[in-house]
Protein backbone atom coordinates (compact mmCIF):
# COMPACT_ATOMS: atom_id res chain seq x y z
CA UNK A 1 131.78 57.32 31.55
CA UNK A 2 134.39 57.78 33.95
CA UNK A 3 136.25 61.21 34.38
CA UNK A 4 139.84 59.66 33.98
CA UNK A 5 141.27 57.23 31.83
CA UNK A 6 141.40 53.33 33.85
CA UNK A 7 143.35 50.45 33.58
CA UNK A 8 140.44 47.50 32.84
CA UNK A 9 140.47 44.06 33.16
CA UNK A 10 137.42 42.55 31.28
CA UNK A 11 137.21 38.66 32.09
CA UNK A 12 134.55 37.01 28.65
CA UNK A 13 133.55 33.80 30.53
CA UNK A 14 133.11 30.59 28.09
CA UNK A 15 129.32 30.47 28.80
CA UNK A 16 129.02 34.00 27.10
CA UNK A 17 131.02 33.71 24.54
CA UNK A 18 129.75 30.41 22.93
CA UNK A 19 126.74 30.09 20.77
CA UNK A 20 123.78 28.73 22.40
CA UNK A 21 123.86 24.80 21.68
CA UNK A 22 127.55 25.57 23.01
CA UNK A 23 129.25 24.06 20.20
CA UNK A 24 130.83 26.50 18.26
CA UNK A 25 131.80 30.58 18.79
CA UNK A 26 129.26 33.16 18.96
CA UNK A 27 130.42 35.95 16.32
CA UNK A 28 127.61 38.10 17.33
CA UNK A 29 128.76 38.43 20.93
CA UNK A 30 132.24 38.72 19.70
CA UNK A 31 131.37 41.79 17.56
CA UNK A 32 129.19 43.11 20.07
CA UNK A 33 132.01 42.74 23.11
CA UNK A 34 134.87 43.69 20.28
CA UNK A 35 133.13 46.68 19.90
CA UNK A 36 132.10 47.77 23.05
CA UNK A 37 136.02 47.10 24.44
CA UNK A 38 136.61 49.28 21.38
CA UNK A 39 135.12 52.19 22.86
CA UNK A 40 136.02 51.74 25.78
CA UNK A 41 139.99 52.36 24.11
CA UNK A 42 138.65 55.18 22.06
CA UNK A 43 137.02 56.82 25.34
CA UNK A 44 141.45 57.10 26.69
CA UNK A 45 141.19 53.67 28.79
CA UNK A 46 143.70 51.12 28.67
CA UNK A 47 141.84 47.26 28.16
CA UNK A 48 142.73 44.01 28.96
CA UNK A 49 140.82 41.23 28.12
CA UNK A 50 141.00 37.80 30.07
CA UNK A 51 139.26 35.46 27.76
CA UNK A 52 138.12 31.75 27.75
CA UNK A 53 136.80 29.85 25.14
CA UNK A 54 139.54 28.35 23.74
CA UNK A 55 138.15 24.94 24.30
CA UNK A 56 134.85 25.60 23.10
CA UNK A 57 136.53 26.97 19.90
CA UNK A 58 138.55 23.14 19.63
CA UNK A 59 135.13 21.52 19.92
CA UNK A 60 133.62 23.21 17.30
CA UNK A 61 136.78 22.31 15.30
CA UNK A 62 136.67 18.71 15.78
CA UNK A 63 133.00 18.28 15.80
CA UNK A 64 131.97 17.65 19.33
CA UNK A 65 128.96 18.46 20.62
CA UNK A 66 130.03 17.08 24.45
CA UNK A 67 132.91 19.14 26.69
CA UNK A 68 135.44 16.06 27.05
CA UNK A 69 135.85 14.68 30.02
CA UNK A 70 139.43 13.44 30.49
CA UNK A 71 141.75 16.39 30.84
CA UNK A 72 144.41 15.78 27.94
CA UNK A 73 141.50 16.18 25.85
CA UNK A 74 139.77 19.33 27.07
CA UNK A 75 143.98 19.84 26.47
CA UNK A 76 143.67 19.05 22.79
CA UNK A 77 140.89 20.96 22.31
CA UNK A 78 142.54 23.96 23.98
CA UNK A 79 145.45 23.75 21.25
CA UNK A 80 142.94 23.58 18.71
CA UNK A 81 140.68 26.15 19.59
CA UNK A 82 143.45 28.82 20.53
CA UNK A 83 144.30 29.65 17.09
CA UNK A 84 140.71 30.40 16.22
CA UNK A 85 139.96 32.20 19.10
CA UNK A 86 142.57 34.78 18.79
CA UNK A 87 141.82 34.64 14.84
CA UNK A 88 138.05 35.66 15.68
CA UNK A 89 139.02 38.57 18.04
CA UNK A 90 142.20 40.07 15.63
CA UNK A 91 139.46 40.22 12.82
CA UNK A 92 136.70 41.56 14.97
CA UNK A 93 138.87 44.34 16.76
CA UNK A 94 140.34 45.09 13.14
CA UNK A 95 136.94 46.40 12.02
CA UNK A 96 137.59 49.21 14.91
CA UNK A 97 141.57 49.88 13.98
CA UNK A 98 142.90 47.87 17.16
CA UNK A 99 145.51 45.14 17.15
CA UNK A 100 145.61 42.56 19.60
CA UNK A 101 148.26 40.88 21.34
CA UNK A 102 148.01 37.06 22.89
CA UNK A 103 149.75 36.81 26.41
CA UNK A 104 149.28 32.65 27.45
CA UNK A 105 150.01 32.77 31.17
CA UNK A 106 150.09 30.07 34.10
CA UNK A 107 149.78 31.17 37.65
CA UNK A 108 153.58 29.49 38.09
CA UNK A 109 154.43 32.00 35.71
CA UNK A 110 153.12 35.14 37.82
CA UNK A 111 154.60 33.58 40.70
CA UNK A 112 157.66 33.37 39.56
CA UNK A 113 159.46 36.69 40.11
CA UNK A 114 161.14 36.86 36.66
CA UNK A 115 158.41 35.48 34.54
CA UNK A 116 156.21 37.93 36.75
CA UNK A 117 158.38 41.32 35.85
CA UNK A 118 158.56 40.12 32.06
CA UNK A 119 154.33 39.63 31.64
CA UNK A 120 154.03 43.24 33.43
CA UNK A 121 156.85 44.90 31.24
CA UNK A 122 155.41 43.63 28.09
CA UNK A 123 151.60 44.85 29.63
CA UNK A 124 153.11 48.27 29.91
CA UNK A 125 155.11 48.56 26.18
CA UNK A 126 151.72 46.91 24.51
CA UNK A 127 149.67 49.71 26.45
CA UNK A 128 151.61 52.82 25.71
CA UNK A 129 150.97 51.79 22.01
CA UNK A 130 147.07 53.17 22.15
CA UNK A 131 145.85 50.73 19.65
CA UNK A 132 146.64 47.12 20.78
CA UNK A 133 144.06 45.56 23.34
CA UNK A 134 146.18 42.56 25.51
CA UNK A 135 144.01 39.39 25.35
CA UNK A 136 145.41 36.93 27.88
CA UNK A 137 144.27 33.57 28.47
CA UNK A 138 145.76 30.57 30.75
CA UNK A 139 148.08 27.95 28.93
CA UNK A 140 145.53 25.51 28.74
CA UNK A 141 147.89 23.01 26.64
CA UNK A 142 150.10 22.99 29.38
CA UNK A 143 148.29 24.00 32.28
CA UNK A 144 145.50 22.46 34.25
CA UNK A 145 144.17 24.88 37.11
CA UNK A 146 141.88 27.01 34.93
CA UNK A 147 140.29 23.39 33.34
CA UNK A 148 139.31 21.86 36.14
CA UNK A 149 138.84 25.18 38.37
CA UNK A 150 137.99 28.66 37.74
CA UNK A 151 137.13 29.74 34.20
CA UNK A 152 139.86 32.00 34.23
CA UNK A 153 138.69 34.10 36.85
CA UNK A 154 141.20 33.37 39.83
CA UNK A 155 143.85 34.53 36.70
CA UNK A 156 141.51 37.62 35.87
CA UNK A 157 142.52 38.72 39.49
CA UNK A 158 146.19 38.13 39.52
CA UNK A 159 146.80 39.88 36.26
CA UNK A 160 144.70 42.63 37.40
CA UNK A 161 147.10 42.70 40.43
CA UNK A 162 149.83 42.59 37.76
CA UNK A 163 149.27 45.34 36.13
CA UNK A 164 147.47 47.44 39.16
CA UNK A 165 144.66 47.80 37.37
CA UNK A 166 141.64 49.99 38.18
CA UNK A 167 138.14 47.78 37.91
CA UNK A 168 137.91 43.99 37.20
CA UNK A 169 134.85 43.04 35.16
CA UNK A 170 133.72 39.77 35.30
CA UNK A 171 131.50 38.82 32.68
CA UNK A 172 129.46 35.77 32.91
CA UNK A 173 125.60 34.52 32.01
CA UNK A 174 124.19 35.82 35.22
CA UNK A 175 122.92 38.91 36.21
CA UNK A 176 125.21 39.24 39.36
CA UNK A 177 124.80 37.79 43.09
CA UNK A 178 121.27 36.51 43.53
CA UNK A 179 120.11 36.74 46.97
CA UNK A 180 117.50 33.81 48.55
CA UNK A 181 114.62 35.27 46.36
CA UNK A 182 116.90 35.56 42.88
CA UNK A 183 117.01 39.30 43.21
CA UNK A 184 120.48 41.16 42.08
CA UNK A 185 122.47 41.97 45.10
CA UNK A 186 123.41 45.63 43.80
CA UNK A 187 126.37 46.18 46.28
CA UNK A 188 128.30 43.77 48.04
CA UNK A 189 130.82 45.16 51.11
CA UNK A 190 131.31 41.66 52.70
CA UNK A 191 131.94 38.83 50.27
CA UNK A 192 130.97 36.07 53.32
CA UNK A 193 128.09 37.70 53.78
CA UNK A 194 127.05 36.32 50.40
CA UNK A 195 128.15 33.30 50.18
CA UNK A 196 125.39 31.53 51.38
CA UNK A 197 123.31 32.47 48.61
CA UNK A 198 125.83 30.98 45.91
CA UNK A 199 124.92 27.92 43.61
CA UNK A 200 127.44 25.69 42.21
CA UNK A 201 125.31 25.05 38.62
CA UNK A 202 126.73 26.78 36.05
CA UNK A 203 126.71 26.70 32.06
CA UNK A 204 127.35 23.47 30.07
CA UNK A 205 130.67 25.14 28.79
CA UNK A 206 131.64 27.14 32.02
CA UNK A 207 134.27 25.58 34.45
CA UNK A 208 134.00 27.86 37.25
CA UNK A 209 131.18 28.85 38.59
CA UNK A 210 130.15 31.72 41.29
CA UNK A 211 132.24 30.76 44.19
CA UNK A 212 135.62 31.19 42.13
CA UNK A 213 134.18 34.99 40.96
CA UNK A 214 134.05 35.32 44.58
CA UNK A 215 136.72 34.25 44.95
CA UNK A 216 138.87 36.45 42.51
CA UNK A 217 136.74 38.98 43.87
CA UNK A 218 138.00 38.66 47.17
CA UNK A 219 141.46 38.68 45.36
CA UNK A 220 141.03 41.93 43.53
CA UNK A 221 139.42 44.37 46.30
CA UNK A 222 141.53 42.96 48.88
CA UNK A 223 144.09 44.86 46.69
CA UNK A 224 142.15 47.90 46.38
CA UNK A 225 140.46 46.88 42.79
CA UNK A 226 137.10 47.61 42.48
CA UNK A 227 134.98 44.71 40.80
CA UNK A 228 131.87 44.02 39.27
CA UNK A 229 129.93 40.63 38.16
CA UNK A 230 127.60 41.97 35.06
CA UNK A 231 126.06 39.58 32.46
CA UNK A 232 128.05 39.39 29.69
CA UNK A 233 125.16 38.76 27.28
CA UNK A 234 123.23 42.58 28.00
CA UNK A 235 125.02 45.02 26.10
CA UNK A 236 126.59 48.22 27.17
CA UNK A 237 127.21 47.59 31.10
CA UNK A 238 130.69 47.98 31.20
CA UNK A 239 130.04 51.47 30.34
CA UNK A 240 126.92 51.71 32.54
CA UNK A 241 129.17 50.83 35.20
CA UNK A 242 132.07 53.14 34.35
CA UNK A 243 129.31 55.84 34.20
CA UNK A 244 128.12 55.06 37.54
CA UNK A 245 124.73 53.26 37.12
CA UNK A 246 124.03 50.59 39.05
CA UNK A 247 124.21 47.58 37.18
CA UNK A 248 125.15 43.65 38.07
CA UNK A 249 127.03 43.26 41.54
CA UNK A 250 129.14 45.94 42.73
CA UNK A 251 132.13 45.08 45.37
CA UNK A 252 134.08 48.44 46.12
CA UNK A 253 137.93 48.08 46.97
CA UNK A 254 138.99 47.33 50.24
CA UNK A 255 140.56 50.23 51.92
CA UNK A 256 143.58 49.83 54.13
């Protein structure tokens, strides 16, 4: 693992979090992620998560097997499933000792300069404490970008700027960027370069697909924040990474 202690931000994508069918929570990847973060703390690093799956967790409330289609109630679900998610992940990161903390953001709030300083001052007092892991998602009662757009990873990116992190992990249900023959790109110095080979399917419960982890890539090492794309559903490659191996899609921070 890596020599020094690192600020993380770990973005759980909806499409690896839900259970196959897609209609309810996986609690085996929630243990399995839990637990891995877990170490991660134990190891001296300081975590953030950036999680979906609020919505997924309001469908499985209210029975639906069928993301909705009009926005107020992808809303409703949101509300719904909020509670449960953050209930799943305080019980699942209690089995290692850890609290966790829920930060709702929207992107007005990180541009707004106040609203900006308050989110990073209460980043910094929850890290110092050693045994609380930050789990931040987008306001999705209120807020619309992250439903129709990106999944949460455009916000992955600006609270990784927020709190100068380190590395930004993006975990999704891919093995990283496929080139034209559907082999892993293991490094990836020029983002354009790579565009080409990106497809806009993604999961049935996913919002955003490659393009917008591109795109927060682009974000991130623009602002010296190295990040990786790793499949969220093989364990232990946050740690692979961390140790060096090569794993998923690499993109090393720009320098400059």
């Amino acid at each position: 693992m890596a020599k020094r202690p690192l600020r993380l931000i770990v973005k759980f994508g909806s499409g690896i979090l839900s259970s196959p069918k897609g209609t309810s929570l996986d609690r085996r990847q929630f243990a399995r992620l839990s637990a891995e973060v877990a170490a991660l703390v134990a190891a001296g690093h300081e975590c953030l998560i950036v999680s979906s799956g609020a919505v997924a967790a309001g469908m499985a409330a209210l029975g639906l097997t069928e993301r909705p289609k009009e926005l107020a109630a992808r809303q409703a679900c949101a509300a719904i499933g909020q509670t449960r998610l953050m209930e799943l992940y305080a019980k699942m990161f209690a089995w290692h000792d850890l609290h966790v903390a829920q930060l709702l953001l929207t992107h007005s709030d990180l541009d707004s300069r106040t609203r900006h300083i308050n989110a990073r001052n209460t980043l910094e007092q929850l890290f110092r404490r050693r045994n609380v892991v930050p789990i931040v998602n987008e306001n999705d009662s209120v807020a619309v970008e992250e439903l129709n757009l990106g999944d949460n990873d455009r916000l992955s990116a600006e609270v990784a700027l927020l709190v100068e992190a380190d590395r930004l992990f993006l975990l999704t249900s891919v093995d990283g960027v496929l080139d034209a023959d559907g082999n892993v790109i293991a490094k990836v110095s020029d983002i354009a370069g790579v565009a080409g080979f990106v497809r806009q399917d993604k999961g049935r419960l996913s919002v955003g697909g490659m393009s917008t982890k591109l795109q927060a890539v682009k974000i991130a090492t623009d602002h010296g924040i190295r990040a990786y794309i790793l499949n969220g559903r093989t364990p232990g490659l946050i740690k692979a990474a961390l140790d060096g191996d090569k794993v998923g899609t690499l993109f090393p921070a720009r320098k400059g």
